[in-house]
Structures are given as C-alpha cells and as structure tokens.
Protein backbone atom coordinates (compact mmCIF):
# COMPACT_ATOMS: atom_id res chain seq x y z
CA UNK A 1 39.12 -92.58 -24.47
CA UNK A 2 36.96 -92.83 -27.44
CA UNK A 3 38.12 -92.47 -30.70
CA UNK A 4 35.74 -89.17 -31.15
CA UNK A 5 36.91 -88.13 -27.53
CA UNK A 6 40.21 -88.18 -28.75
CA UNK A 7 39.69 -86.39 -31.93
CA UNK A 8 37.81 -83.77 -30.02
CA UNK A 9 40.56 -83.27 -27.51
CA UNK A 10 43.09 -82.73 -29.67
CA UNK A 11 41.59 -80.44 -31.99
CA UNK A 12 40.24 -78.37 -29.03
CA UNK A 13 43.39 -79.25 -26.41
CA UNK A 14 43.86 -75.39 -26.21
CA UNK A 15 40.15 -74.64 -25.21
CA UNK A 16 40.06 -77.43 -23.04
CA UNK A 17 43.18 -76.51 -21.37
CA UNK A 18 41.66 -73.09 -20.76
CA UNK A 19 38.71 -74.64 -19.66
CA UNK A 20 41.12 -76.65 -17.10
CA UNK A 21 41.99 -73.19 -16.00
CA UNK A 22 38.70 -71.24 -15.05
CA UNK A 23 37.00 -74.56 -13.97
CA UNK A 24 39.50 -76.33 -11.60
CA UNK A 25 38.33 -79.70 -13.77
CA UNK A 26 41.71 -81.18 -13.54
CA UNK A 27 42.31 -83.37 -17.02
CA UNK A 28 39.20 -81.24 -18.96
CA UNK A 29 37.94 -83.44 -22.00
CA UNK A 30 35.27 -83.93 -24.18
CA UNK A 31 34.07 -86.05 -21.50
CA UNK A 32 33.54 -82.98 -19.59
CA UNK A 33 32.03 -80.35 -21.92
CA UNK A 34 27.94 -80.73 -20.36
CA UNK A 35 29.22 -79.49 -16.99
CA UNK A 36 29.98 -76.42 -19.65
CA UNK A 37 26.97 -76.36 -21.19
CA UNK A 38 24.71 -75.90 -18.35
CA UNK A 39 25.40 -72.07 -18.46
CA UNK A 40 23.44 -72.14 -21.58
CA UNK A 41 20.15 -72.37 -20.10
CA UNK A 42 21.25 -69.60 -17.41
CA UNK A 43 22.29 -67.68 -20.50
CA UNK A 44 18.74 -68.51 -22.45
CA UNK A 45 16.85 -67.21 -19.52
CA UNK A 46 19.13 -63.50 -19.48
CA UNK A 47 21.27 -64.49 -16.88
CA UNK A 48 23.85 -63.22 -18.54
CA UNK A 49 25.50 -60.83 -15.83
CA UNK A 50 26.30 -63.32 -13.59
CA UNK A 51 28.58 -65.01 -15.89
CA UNK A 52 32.51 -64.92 -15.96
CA UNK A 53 33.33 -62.91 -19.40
CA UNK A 54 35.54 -65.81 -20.41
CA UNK A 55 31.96 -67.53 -21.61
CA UNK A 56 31.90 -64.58 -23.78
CA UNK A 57 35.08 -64.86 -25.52
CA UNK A 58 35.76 -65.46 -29.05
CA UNK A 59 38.60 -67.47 -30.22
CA UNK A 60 40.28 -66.44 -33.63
CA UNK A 61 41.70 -70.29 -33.74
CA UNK A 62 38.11 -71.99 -33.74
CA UNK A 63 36.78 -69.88 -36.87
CA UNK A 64 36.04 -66.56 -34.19
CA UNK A 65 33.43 -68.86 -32.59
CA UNK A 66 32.39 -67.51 -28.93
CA UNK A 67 33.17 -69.95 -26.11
CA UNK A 68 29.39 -70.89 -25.94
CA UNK A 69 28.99 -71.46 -29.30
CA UNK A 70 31.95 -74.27 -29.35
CA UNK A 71 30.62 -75.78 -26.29
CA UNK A 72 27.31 -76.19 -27.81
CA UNK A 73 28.35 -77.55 -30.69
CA UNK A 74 30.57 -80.29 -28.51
CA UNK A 75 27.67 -80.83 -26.25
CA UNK A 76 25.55 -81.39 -29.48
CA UNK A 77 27.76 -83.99 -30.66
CA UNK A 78 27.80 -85.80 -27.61
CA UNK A 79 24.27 -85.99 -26.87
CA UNK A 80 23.91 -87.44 -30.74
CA UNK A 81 26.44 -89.70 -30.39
CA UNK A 82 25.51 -90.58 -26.79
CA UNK A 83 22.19 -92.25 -28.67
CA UNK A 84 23.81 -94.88 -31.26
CA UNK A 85 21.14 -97.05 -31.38
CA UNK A 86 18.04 -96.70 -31.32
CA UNK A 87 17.65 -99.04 -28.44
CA UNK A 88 19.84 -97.19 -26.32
CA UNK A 89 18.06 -94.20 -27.25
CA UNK A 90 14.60 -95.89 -26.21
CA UNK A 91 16.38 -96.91 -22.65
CA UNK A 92 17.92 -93.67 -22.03
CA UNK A 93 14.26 -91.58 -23.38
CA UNK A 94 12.29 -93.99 -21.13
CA UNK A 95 10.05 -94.85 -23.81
CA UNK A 96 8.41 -98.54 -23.48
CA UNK A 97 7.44 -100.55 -26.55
C-alpha cells in the first residue's frame, strides 16, 4: 500500500469500513474509491432516486461532508496523483509527441 493509500485509509477507516458494508467490497481502500465515484455521473444526470440514501449521508466526523462529496474529493486525489509525471500522463491521455 502506498504511503498516500495508507494515509487515506486511516484517516477515513470508518467511511471505508461503512463502505465495506453497503458495497460487499471486502478490504474497501483508497484503492477502491472510483468504483464509488461512478454514482456521480448517475447523480449529475438527476438520477438521484435510484440511489441508496447512504450516498446522501453526511458525516459529522469528516467536517459534515455528504458521502459524495468525500468520495469526490478521494477520487480527485487519485486521479492527480495517478498522473506523476508528465510522461505517464502523456501514456495514460494517449497523446503522441
């Protein structure tokens, strides 16, 4: 586990416990937070009805941040991180030089 994976799962190790719970993703990490984030887009395009009201949940231990909010932030993190170089970056944008 990364150093930042680490960090991540121990400051969130309740959420992602919880998350553990209403996924069935046994061992839920950092590593795990974009199958998560995919309800964003259902949420961007009003699907918002067909989601479990957990998503909608605020948690008074994370600064009363909803349960979507963390998760983007996470996934936001990992994407930037994801791109550490700007090769990498290139390889994983396709872009040819």
């Amino acid at each position: 586990m990364s150093e930042q994976a680490a960090k991540y799962s121990a400051q969130y190790g309740k959420l992602f416990k919880f998350f553990e719970e209403k996924t069935g993703i046994s061992n839920f990490s950092f590593y795990h937070i974009d199958k998560i984030h995919e309800i964003h887009t259902e949420l961007i395009h009003n699907m918002t009805e067909e989601q479990p009201e957990w998503i909608f949940e605020t948690w008074p231990e994370y600064g009363n941040r909803s349960t979507m909010e963390i998760v983007k932030e996470l996934y936001r993190i990992q994407m930037i991180t994801g791109y550490n170089s700007p090769q990498k970056s290139k390889v994983e944008m396709q872009v040819l030089t």
